[in-house]
Protein backbone atom coordinates (compact mmCIF):
# COMPACT_ATOMS: atom_id res chain seq x y z
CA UNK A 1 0.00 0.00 0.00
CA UNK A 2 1.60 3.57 -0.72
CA UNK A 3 2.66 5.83 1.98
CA UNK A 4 0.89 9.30 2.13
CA UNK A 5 3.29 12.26 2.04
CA UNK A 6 4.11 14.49 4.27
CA UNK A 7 1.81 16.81 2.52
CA UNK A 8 -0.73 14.69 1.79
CA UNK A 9 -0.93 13.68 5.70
CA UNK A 10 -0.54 17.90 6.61
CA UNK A 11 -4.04 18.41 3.56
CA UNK A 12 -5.71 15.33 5.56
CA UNK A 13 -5.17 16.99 8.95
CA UNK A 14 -6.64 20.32 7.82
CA UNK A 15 -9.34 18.65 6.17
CA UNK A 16 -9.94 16.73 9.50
CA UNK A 17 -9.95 20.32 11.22
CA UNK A 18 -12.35 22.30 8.50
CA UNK A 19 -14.64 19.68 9.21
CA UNK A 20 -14.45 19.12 13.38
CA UNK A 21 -13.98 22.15 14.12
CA UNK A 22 -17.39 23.82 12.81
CA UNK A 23 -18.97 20.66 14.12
CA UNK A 24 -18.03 20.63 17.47
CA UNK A 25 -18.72 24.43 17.36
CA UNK A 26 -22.67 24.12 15.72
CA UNK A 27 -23.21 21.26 18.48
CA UNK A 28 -21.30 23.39 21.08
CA UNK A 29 -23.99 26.53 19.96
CA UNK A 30 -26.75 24.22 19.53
CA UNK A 31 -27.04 23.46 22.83
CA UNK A 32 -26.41 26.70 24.27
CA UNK A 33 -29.30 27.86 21.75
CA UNK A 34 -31.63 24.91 23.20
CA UNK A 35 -31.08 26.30 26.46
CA UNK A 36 -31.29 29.33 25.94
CA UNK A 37 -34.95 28.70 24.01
CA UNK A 38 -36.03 26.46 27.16
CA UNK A 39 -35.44 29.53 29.22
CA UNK A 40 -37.42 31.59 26.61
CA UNK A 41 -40.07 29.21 26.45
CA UNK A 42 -40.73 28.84 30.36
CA UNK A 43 -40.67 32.59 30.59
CA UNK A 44 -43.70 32.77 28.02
CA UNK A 45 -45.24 30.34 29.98
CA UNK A 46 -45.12 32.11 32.85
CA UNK A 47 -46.08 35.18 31.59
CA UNK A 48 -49.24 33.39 29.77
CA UNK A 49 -50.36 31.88 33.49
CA UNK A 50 -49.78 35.60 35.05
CA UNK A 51 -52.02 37.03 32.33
CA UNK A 52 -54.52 33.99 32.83
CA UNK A 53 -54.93 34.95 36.37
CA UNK A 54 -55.05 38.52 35.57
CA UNK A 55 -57.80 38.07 33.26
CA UNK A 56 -59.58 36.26 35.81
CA UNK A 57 -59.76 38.48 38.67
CA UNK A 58 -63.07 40.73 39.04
CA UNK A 59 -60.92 44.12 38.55
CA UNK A 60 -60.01 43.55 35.00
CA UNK A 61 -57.63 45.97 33.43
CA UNK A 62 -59.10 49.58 33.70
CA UNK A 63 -60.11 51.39 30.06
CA UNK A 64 -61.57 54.63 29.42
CA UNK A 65 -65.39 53.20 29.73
CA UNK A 66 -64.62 51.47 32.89
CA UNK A 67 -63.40 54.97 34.49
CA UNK A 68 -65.95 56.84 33.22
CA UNK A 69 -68.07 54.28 34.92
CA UNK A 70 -66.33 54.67 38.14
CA UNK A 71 -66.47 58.44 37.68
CA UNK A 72 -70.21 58.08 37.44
CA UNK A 73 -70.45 55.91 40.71
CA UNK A 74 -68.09 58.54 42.66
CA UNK A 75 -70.11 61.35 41.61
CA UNK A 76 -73.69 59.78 42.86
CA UNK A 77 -71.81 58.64 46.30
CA UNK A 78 -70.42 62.30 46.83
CA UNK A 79 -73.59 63.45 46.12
CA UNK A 80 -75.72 60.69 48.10
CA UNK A 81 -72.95 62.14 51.04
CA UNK A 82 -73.89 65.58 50.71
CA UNK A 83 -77.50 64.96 50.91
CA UNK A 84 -76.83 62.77 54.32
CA UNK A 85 -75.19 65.36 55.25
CA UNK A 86 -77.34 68.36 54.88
CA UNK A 87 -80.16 66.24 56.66
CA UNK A 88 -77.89 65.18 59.83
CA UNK A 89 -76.03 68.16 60.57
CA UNK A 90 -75.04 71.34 60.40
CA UNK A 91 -72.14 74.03 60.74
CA UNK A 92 -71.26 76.76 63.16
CA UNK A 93 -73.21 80.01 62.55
CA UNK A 94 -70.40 82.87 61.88
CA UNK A 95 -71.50 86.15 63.00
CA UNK A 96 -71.59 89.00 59.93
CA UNK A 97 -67.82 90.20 58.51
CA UNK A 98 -68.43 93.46 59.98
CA UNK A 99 -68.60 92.58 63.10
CA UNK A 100 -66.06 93.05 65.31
CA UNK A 101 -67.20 92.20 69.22
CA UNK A 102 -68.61 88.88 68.54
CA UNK A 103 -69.41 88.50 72.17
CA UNK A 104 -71.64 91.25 72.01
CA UNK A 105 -73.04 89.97 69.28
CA UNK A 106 -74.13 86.73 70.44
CA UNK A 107 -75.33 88.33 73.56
CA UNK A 108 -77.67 91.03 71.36
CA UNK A 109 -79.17 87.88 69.91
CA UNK A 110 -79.43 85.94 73.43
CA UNK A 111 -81.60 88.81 74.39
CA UNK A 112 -83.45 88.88 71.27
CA UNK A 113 -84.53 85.47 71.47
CA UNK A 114 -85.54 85.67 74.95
CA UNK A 115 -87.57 88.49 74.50
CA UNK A 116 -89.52 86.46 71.59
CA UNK A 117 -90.13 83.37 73.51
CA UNK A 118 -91.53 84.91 76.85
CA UNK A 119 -93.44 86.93 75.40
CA UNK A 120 -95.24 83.57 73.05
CA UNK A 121 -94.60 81.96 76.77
CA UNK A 122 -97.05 84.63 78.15
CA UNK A 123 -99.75 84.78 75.09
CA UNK A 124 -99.55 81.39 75.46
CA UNK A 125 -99.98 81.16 79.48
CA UNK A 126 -97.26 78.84 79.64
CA UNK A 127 -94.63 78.99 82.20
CA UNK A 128 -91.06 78.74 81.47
CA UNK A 129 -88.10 79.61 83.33
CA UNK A 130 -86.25 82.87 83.84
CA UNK A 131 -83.30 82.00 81.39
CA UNK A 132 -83.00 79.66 78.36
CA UNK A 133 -79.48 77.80 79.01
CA UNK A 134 -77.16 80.43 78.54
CA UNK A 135 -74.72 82.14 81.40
CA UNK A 136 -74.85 85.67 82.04
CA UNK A 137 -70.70 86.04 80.87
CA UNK A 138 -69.26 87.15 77.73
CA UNK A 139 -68.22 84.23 75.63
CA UNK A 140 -64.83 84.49 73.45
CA UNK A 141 -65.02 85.10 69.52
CA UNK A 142 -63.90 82.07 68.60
CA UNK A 143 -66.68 80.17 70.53
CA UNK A 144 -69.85 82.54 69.24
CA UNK A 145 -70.13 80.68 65.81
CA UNK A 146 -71.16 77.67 67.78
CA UNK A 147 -73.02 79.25 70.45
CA UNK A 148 -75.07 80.56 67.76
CA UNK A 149 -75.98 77.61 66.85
CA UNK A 150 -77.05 76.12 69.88
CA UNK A 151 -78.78 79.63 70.07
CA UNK A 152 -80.93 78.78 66.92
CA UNK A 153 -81.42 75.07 68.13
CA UNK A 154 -83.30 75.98 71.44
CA UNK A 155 -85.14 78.54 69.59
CA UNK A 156 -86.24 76.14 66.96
CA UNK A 157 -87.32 73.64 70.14
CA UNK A 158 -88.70 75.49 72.25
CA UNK A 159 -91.31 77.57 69.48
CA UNK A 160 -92.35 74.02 68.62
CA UNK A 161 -93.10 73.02 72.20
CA UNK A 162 -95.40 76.34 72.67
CA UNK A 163 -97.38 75.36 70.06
CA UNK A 164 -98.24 72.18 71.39
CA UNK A 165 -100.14 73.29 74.17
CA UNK A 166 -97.94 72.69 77.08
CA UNK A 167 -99.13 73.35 80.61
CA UNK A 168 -95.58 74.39 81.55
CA UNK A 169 -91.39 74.02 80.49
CA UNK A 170 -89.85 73.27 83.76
CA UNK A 171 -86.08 73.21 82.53
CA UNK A 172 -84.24 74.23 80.23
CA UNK A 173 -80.20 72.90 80.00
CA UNK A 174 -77.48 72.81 77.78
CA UNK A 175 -75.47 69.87 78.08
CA UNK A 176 -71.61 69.12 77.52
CA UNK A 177 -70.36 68.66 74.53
CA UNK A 178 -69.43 65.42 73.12
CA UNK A 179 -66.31 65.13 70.56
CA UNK A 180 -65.68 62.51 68.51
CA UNK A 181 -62.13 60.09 67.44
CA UNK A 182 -61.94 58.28 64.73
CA UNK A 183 -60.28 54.04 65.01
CA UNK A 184 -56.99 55.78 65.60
CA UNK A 185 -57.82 58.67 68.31
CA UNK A 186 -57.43 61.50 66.11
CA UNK A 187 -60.01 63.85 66.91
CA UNK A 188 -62.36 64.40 63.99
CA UNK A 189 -63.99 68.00 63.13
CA UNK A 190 -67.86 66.85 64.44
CA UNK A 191 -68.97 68.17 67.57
CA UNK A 192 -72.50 66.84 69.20
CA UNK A 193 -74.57 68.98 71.22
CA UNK A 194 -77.44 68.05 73.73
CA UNK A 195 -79.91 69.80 75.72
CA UNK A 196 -82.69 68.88 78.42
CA UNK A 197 -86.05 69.82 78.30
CA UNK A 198 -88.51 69.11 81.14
CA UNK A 199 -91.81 70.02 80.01
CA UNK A 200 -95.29 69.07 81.52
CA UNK A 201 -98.14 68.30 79.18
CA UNK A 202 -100.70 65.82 77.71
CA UNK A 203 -99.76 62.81 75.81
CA UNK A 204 -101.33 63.70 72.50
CA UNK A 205 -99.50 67.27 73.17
CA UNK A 206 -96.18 65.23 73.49
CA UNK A 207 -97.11 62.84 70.93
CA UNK A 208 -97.56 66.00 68.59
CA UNK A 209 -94.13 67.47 70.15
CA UNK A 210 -92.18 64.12 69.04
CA UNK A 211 -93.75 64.27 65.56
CA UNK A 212 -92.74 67.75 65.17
CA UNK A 213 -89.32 67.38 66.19
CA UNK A 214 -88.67 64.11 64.19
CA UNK A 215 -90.12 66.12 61.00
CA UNK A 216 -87.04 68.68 61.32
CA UNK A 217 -84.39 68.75 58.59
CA UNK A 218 -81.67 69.23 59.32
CA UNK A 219 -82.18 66.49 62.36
CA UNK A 220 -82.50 67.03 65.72
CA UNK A 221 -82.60 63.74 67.40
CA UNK A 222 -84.51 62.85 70.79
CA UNK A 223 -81.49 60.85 72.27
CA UNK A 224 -83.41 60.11 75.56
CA UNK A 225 -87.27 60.75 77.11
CA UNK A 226 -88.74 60.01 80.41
CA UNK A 227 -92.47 59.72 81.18
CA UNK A 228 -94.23 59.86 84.53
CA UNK A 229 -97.81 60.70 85.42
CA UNK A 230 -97.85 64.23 86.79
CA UNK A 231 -101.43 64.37 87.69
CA UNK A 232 -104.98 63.69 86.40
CA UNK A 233 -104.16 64.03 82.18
CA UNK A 234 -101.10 65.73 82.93
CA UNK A 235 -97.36 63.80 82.01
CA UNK A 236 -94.06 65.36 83.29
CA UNK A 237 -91.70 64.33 80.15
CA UNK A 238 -87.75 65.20 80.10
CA UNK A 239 -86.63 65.38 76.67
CA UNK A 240 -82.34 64.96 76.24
CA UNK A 241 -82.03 66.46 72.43
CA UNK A 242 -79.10 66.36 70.35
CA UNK A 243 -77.44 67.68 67.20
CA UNK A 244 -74.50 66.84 65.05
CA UNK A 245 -72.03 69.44 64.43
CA UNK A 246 -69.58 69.66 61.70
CA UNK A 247 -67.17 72.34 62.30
CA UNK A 248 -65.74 73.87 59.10
């Protein structure tokens, strides 16, 4: 058999390599390609199951018609709120701009309002006593506004009592105030306050007094009542009334 030549063997050998080498290197990138597309392909599938379970929660993906929607439901709760609110409570009365001695203010209007109910008191022949809650000091400015209020709320009681035929109003008392926290203690801006009314009268006349009072808007709530029999026809009734506050 011949021998090869050196240069034959040398052509074989780089033959050999042309060949090998590119093989080995496809196979080498092969796999590193098959890997790499494994990787590829279980990130897809992941991404496919996290848009499955996206697709089946309730809060799909928001679009323009779905925030309009929730624009619409927003707007009707803000304005259900406002309407609860103008029926439950109310704000601070703040005297006129021009005024400058608020205290004397208030007290001007204390007076006022006295004067008008004794003298319905006396066309009526109804006894009531000499004052209607309030001290005889000067309150600061910054508690008129809601000393006004409580002002207007007695005034808007007591003219409905007087008109239901009464015998008699045996007390009238403002209460302390109540504040109120919200879950974490923070004081929130609503401020309840009560009074007590002692009143003698008939049932239907108390019955009519409760209606009355119930009827109001905003609310003035009858928190607590007590009943006893006074005398032949004649109940002895103490009234605790509240209102809510919201201070601005």
């Amino acid at each position: 058999m011949p021998t090869a030549t050196r240069e034959e063997t040398k052509f074989i050998q780089k033959v050999i390599i042309l060949i090998i080498v590119p093989l080995i290197v496809c196979i080498f990138i092969g796999i590193r390609l098959s890997s790499k597309n494994e990787n590829v392909k279980e990130q897809i599938r992941d991404i496919q199951r996290n848009i499955s379970r996206y697709l089946k929660r309730k809060d799909v993906m928001p679009t323009m018609r779905r925030v309009k929607k929730e624009q619409v439901r927003l707007d009707e709760m803000k304005e259900h709120f406002e309407t609860v609110r103008k029926f439950a409570t109310v704000q601070p009365i703040a005297p006129p701009e021009d005024v400058v001695e608020k205290g004397v203010y208030f007290k001007k209007r204390l007076y006022l309002a006295h004067k008008r109910i004794k003298k319905m008191a006396a066309n009526l022949e109804v006894d009531i006593p000499e004052t209607i809650g309030f001290g005889e000091a000067l309150p600061a400015d910054k508690d008129v506004p809601l000393l006004l209020r409580k002002l207007e709320t007695i005034d808007t009681v007591l003219t409905i009592i007087l008109n239901k035929n009464v015998e008699s109003i045996m007390v009238i008392k403002i209460l302390d105030d109540r504040n109120y926290t919200d879950d974490k203690g923070n004081e929130i801006p609503v401020i309840e306050i009560s009074l007590r009314i002692d009143i003698n009268c008939t049932k239907q006349s108390l019955v009519d007094i409760l209606y009355a009072i119930g009827a109001l808007k905003p609310f003035i709530v009858v928190k607590d009542i007590s009943v006893k029999n006074l005398k032949e026809g004649i109940l002895e009734a103490s009234l605790i009334l509240s209102r809510l506050i919201v201070e601005t």
